[in-house]
Protein backbone atom coordinates (compact mmCIF):
# COMPACT_ATOMS: atom_id res chain seq x y z
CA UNK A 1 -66.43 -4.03 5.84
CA UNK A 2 -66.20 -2.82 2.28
CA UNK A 3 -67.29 0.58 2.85
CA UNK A 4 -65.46 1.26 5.78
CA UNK A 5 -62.23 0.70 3.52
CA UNK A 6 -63.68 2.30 0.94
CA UNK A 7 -64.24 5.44 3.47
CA UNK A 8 -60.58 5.09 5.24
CA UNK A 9 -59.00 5.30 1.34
CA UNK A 10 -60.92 8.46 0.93
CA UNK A 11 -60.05 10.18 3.71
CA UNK A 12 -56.56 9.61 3.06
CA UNK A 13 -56.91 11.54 -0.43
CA UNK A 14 -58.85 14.54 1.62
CA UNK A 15 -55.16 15.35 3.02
CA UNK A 16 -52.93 14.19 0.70
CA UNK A 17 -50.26 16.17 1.78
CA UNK A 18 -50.24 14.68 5.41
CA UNK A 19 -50.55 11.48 4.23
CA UNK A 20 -47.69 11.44 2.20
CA UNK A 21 -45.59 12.87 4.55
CA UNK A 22 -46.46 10.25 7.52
CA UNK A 23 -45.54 7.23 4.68
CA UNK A 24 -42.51 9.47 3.88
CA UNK A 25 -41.39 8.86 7.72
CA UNK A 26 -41.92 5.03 7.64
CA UNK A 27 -40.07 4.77 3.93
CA UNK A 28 -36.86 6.52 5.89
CA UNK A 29 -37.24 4.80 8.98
CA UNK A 30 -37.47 0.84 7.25
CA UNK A 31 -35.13 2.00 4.44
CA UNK A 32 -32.10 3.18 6.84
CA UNK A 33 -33.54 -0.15 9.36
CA UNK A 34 -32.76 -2.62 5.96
CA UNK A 35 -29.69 -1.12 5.17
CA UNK A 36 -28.14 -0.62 8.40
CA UNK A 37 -29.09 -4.27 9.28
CA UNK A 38 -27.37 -5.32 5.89
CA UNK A 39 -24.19 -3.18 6.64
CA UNK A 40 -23.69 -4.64 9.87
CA UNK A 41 -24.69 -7.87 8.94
CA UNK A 42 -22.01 -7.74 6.43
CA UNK A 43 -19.44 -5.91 8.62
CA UNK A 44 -20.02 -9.08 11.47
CA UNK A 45 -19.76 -12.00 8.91
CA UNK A 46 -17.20 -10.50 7.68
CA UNK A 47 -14.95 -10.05 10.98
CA UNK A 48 -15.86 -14.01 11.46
CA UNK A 49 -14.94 -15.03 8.51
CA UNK A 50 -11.52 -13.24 9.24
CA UNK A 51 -11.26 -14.15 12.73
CA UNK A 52 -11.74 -17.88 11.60
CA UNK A 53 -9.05 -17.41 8.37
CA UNK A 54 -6.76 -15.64 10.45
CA UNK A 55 -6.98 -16.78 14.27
CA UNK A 56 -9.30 -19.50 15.11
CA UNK A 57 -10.20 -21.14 12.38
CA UNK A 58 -13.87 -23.69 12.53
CA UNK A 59 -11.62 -25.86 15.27
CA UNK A 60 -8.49 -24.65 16.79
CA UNK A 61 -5.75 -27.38 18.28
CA UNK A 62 -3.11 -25.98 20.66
CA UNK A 63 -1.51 -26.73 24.01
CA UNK A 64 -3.24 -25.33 26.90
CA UNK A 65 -0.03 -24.11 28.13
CA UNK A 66 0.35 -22.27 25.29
CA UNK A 67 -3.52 -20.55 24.75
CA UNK A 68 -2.84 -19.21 28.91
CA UNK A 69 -0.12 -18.01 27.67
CA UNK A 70 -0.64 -16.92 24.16
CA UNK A 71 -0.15 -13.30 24.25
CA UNK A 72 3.65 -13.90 24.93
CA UNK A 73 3.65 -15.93 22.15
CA UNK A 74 5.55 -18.72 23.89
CA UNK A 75 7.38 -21.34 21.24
CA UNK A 76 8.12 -23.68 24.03
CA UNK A 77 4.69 -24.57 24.06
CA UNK A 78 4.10 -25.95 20.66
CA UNK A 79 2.60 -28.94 20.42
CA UNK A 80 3.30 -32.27 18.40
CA UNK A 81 2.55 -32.17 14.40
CA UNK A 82 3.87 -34.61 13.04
CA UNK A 83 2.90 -37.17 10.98
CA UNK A 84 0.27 -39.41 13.86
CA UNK A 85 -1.59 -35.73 14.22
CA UNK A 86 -1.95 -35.43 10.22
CA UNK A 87 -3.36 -39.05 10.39
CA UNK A 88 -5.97 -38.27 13.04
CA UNK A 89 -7.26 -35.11 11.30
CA UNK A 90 -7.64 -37.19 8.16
CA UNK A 91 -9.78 -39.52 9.64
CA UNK A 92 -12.17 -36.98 10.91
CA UNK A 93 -15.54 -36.14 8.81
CA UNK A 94 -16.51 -32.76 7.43
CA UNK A 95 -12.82 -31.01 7.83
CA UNK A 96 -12.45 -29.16 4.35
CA UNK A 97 -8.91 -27.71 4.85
CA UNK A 98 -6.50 -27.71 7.60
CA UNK A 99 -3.06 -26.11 7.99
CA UNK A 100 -0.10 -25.96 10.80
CA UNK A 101 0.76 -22.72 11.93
CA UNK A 102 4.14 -20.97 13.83
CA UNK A 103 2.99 -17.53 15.41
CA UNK A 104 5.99 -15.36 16.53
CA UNK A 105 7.42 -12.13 17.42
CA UNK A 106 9.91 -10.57 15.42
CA UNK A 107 12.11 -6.82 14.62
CA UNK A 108 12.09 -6.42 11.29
CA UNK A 109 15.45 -4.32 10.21
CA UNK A 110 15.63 -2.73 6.57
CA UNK A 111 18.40 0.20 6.28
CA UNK A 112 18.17 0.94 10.19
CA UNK A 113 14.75 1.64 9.97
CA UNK A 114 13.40 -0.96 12.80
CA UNK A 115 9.75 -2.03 13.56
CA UNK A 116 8.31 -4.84 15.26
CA UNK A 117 6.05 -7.34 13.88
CA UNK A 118 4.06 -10.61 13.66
CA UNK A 119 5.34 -13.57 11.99
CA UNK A 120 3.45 -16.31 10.70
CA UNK A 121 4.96 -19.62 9.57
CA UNK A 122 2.34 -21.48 7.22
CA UNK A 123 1.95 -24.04 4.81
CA UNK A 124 1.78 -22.29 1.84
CA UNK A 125 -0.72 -24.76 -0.31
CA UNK A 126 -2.72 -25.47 2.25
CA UNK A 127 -3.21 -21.76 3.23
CA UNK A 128 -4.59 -21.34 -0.65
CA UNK A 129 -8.26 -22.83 0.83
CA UNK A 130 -7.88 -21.06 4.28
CA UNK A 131 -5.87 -17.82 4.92
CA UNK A 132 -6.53 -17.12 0.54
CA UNK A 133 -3.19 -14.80 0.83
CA UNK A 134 -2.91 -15.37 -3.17
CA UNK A 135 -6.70 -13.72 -3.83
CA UNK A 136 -5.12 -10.26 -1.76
CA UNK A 137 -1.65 -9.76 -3.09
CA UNK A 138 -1.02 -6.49 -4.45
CA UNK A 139 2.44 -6.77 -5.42
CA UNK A 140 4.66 -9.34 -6.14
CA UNK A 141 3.84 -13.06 -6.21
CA UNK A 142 2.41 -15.64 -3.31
CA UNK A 143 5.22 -17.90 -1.49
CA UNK A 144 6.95 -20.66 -3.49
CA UNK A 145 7.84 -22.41 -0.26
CA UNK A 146 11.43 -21.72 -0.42
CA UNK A 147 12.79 -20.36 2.75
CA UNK A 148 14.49 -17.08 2.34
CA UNK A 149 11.24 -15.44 1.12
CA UNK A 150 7.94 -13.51 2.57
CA UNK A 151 4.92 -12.05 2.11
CA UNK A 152 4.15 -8.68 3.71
CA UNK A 153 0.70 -6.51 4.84
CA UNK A 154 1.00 -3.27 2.60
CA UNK A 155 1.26 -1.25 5.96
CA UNK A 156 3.90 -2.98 7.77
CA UNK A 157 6.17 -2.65 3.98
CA UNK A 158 5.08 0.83 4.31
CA UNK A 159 6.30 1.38 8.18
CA UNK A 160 9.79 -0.38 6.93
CA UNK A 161 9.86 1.64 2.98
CA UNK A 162 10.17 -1.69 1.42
CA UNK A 163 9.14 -3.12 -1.39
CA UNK A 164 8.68 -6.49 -3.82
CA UNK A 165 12.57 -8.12 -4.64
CA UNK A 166 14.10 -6.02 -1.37
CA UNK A 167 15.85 -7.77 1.30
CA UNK A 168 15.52 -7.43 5.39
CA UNK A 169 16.10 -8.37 8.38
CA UNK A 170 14.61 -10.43 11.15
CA UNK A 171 15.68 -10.99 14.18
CA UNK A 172 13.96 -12.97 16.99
CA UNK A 173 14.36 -15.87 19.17
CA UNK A 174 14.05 -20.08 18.97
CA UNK A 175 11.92 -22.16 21.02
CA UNK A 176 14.95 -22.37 23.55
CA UNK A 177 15.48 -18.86 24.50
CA UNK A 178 18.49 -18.22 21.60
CA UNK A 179 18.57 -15.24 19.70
CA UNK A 180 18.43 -16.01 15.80
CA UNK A 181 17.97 -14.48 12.47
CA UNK A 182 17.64 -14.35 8.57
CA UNK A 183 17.56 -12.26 5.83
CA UNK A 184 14.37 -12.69 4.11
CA UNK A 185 13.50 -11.35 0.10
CA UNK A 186 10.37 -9.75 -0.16
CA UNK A 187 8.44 -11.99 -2.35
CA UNK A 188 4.90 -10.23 -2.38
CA UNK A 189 2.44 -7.02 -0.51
CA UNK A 190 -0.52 -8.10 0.97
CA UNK A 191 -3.62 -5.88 0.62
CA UNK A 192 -6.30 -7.61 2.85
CA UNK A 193 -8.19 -4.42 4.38
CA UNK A 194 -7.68 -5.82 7.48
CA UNK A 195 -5.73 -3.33 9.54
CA UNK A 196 -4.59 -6.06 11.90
CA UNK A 197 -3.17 -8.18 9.32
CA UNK A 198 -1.63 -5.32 6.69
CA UNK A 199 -0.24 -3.35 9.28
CA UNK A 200 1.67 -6.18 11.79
CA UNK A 201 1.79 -9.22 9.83
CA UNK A 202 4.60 -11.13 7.52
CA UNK A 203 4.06 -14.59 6.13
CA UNK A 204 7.18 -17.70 5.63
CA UNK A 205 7.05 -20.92 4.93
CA UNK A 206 6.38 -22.96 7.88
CA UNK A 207 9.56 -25.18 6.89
CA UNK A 208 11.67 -22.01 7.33
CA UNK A 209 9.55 -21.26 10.53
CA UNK A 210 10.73 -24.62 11.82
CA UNK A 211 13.87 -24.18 11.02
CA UNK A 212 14.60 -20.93 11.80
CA UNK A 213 13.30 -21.11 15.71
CA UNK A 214 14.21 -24.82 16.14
CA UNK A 215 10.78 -26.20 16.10
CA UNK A 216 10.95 -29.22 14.20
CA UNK A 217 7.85 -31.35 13.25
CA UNK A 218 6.45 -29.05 16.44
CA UNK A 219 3.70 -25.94 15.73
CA UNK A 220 1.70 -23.23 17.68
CA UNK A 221 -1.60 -24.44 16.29
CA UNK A 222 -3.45 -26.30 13.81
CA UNK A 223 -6.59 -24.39 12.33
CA UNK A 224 -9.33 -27.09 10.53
CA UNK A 225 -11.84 -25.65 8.44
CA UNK A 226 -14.80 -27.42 8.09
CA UNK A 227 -17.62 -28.01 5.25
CA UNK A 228 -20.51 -27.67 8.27
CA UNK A 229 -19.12 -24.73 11.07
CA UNK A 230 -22.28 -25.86 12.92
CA UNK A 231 -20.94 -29.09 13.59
CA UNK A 232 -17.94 -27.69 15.28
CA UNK A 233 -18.85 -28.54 18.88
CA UNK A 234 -19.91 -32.31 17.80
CA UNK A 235 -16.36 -32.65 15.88
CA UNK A 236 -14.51 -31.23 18.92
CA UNK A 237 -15.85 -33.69 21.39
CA UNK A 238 -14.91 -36.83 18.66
CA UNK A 239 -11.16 -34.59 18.09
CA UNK A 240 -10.79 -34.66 21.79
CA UNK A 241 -11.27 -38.10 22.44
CA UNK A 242 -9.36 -39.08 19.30
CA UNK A 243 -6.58 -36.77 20.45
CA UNK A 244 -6.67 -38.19 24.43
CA UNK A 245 -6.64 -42.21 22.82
CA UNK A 246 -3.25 -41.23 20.77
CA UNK A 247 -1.59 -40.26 24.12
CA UNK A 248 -1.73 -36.58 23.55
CA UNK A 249 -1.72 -34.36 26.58
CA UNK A 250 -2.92 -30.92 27.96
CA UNK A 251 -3.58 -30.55 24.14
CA UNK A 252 -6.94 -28.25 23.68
CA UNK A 253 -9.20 -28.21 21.14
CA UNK A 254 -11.27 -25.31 20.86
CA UNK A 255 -14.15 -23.68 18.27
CA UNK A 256 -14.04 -20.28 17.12
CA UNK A 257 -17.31 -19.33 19.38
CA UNK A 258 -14.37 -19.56 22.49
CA UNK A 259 -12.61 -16.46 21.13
CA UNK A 260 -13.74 -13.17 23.03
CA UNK A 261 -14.79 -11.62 19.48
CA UNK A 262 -17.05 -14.19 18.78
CA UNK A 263 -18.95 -12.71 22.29
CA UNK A 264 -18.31 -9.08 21.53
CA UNK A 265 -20.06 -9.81 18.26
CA UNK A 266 -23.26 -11.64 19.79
CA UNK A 267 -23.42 -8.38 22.37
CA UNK A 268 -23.20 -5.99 19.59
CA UNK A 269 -26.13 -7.67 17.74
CA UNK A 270 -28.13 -6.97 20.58
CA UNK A 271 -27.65 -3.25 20.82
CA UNK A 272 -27.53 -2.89 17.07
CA UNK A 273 -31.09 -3.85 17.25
CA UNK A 274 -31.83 -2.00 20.41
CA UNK A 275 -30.89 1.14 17.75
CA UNK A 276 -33.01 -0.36 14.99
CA UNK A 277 -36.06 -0.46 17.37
CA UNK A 278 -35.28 3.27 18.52
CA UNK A 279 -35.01 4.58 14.77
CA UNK A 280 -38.47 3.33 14.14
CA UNK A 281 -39.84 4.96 17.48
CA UNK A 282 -38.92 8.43 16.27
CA UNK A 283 -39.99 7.91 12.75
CA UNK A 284 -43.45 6.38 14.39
CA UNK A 285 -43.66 9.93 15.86
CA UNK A 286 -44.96 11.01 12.60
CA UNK A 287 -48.01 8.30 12.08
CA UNK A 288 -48.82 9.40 16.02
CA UNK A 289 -49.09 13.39 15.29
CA UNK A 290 -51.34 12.75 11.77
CA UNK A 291 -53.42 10.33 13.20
CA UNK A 292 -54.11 12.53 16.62
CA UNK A 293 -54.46 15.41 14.26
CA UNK A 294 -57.33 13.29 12.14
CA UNK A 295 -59.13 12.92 15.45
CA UNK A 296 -59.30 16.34 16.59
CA UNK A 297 -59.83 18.03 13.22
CA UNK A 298 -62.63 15.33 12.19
CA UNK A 299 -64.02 15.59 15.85
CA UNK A 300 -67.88 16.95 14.46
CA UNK A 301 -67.84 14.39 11.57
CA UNK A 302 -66.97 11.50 14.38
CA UNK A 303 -69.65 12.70 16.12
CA UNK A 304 -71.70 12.87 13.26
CA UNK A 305 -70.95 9.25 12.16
CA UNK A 306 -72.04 8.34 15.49
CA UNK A 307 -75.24 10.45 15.49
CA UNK A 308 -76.41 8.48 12.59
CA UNK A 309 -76.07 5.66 13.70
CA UNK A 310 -72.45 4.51 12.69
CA UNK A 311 -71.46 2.37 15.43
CA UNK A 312 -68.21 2.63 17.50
CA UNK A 313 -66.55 -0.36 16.03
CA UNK A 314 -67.11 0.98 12.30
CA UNK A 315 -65.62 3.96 13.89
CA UNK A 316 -62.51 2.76 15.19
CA UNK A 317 -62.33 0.58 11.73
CA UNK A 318 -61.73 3.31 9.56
CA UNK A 319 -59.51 5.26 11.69
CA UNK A 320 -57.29 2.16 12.60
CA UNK A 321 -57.57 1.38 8.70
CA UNK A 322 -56.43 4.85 7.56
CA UNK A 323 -53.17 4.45 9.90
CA UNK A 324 -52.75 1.05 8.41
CA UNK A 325 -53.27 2.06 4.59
CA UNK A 326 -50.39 4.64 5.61
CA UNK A 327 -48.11 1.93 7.11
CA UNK A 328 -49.00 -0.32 4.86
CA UNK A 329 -47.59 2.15 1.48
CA UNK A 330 -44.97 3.32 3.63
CA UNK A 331 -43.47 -0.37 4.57
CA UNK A 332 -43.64 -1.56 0.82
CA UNK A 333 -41.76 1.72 -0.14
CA UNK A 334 -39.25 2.11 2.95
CA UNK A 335 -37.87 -1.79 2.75
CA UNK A 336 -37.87 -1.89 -1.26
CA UNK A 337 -35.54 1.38 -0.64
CA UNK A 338 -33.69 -0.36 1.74
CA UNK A 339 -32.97 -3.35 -0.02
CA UNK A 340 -32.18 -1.38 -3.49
CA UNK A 341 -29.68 0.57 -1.84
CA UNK A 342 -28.16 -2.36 -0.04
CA UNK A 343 -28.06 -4.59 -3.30
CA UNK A 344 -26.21 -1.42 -4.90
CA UNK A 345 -23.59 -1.76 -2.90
CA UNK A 346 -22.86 -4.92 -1.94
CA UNK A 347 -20.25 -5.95 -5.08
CA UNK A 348 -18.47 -2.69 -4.16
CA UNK A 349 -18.41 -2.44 -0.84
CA UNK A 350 -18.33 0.86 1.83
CA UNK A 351 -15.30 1.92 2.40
CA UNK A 352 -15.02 2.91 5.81
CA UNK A 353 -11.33 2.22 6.61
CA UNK A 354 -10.54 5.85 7.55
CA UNK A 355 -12.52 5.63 10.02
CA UNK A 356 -11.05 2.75 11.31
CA UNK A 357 -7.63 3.91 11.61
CA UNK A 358 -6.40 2.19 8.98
CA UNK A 359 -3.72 -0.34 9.37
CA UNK A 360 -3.59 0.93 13.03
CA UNK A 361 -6.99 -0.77 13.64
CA UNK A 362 -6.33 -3.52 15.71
CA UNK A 363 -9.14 -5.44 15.24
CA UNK A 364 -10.19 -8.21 12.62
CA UNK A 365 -12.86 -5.74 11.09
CA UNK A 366 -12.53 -5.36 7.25
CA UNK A 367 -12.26 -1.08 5.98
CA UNK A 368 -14.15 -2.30 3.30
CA UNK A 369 -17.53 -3.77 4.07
CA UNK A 370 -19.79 -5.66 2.00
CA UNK A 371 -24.10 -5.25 2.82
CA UNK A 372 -25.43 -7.98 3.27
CA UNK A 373 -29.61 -8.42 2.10
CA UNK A 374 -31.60 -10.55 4.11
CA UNK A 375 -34.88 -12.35 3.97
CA UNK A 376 -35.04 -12.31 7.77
CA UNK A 377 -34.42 -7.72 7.87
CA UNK A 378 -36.93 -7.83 4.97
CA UNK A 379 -39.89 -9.20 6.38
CA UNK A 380 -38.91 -8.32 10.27
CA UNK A 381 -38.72 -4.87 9.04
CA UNK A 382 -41.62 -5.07 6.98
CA UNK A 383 -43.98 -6.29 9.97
CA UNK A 384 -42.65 -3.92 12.70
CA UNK A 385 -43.35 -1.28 10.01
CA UNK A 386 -46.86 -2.30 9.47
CA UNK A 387 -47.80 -3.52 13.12
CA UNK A 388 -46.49 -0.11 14.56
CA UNK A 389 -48.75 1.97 11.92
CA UNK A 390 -51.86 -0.44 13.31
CA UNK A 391 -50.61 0.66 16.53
CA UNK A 392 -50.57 4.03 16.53
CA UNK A 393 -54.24 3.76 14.56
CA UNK A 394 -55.34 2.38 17.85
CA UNK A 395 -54.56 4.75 20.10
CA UNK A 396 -55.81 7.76 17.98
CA UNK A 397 -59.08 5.19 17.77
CA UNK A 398 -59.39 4.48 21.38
CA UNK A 399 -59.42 8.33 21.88
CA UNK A 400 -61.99 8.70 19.22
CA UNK A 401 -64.19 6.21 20.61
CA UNK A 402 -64.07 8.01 24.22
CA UNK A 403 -66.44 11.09 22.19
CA UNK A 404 -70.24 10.92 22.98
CA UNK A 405 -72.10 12.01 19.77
CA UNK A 406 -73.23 15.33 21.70
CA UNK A 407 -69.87 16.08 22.71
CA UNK A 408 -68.47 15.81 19.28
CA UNK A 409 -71.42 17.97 17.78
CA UNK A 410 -70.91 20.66 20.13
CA UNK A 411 -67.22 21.15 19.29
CA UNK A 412 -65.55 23.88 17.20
């Protein structure tokens, strides 16, 4: 078996060239395979991470009322959280943070200039571990819990041309239909990245929340975070029961895998690797047209081979070895690239928020995404690399091994 390596190396170095352009293919194909696979790796865990800090949370409580309803945004729904709820959460394992939240709809007024937006009533400390406001503050300071203060996304304070220590207006309604306001200083400019959040979201204290749409010891929502997210489903089931004992009704309790962009995410895996698998097809077109190219331009020596005595398996073997010495270099090469590139740029980031829209994206996805290197791409990448140079070796084998030793002597 020695010498049939030995003889698949050497023909390698007769066309040098070719051979270094067929690796050259695989090296592109794996490297842009790695690193797209680490972009949108980091692009997916990020928009979870975000949809669980800013929406769902591990475990989301909430009346069902309220989540058929919850585009409206309806404050007559809120649900109990007061002091008996606090006790039950406490009780329950694994929960590493856990916060009560007021979602409403509000115009903002600041010198006639109006614009609707999102408020938020939270509990500032215990936000710190969850929504981590305080890490994305451009301007300004975080909340101090007092209750004519906010924080504001950069692009809302840009649609109203305020700033940090200016005043505003809000106007909405209370839980029972009334119309109600405040003016509000702005305390702080958030700078998350996430279009959804800078451009349409404002942050209070949930006591001025309360007491500004008559919700006391009420809330939309309580988010939990927990140490183990895999453990979500087991701590619903024990939340729901614990909930049902205390005498709380139509009260839901739901894991972030319910939202619809937990499922848009799990689809878009799919296709993403649909498009890794079609990358490697066309670079694979490469390794097909050098190998082919061996067979016909080495047709005589084949036969020759054959004629003394070199038997069809020995045959095959150094043909299917020269396309795997190529895949081989070219896998090694292609996801070291790959993963060099990614680990470049995953403590800056890709900015990619133009292309987003901005703070008019809607969606939970960061402008600024983070690669992500994995074991798994690695070595996936690696193998489908390798295994598709073996396979191409085969075929250009198989159509070696259909020559008789006369036919391959007689040909030009």
């Amino acid at each position: 078996m020695s010498y049939i390596a030995r003889m698949a190396l050497r023909n390698l170095t007769r066309n040098t060239r070719r051979s270094v352009l067929s690796a050259l293919a695989i090296v592109i194909a794996l490297a842009l395979i790695v690193f797209a696979q680490g972009f949108i790796r980091g692009m997916l865990d990020q928009t979870a991470d975000n949809t669980a800090r800013l929406k769902t949370g591990h475990l989301r409580i909430a009346d069902e009322d309220y989540l058929r309803q919850e585009r409206l945004l309806p404050l007559s729904e809120a649900i109990d959280a007061g002091p008996e709820l606090d006790s039950i959460i406490a009780g329950l394992p694994g929960v590493r943070a856990s916060s009560k939240r007021i979602r409403f709809g509000v115009l903002l007024d600041h010198d006639g200039n109006n614009v609707p937006a999102m408020g938020l009533g939270i509990e500032p400390e215990a936000e710190r571990d969850i929504l981590r406001l305080q890490e994305v503050i451009a301007e300004g300071q975080y909340l101090s819990g007092a209750g004519d203060e906010l924080l504001m996304g950069r692009g809302l304070a840009n649609k109203l041309g305020i700033g940090v220590g200016d005043t505003l207006v809000l106007i909405t309604q209370t839980a029972y239909g009334s119309p109600t306001g405040a003016n509000l200083l702005v305390r702080g400019i958030v700078e998350s990245g996430v279009g959804q959040l800078d451009g349409t979201h404002f942050f209070i204290s949930l006591t001025a929340a309360r007491r500004l749409l008559d919700l006391e010891n009420r809330a939309s929502e309580v988010i939990l975070m927990l140490d183990d997210p895999g453990r979500a489903s087991v701590l619903a089931g024990q939340l729901r029961q614990e909930l049902a004992d205390a005498g709380y009704e139509g009260v839901a309790v739901l894991g972030m895998k319910s939202d619809p962009i937990m499922a848009y995410m799990s689809m878009a895996e799919a296709i993403y690797f649909i498009i890794y698998l079609v990358i490697l097809l066309v670079a694979s077109t490469a390794i097909i047209n050098t190998m082919l190219m061996v067979v016909f331009e080495r047709t005589r020596e084949i036969g020759m081979m054959k004629a003394l005595g070199m038997s069809e398996r020995s045959v095959l073997g150094v043909l299917v070895l020269e396309s795997g010495f190529i895949g081989l270099a070219g896998s090694i090469a292609g996801v070291l690239l790959g993963s060099a590139l990614v680990l470049a740029l995953a403590p800056h980031g890709v900015d990619f928020s133009s292309a987003m829209g901005g703070d008019a994206n809607p969606t939970l996805i960061a402008g600024l995404v983070h690669p992500q290197l994995t074991a798994l791409a690695v070595v996936v990448s690696f193998l489908l690399g390798l295994v598709l140079s073996l396979a191409v070796g085969v075929m250009a084998a198989r159509q070696a091994g259909r020559l008789s030793p006369a036919e391959a002597l007689r040909t030009i």
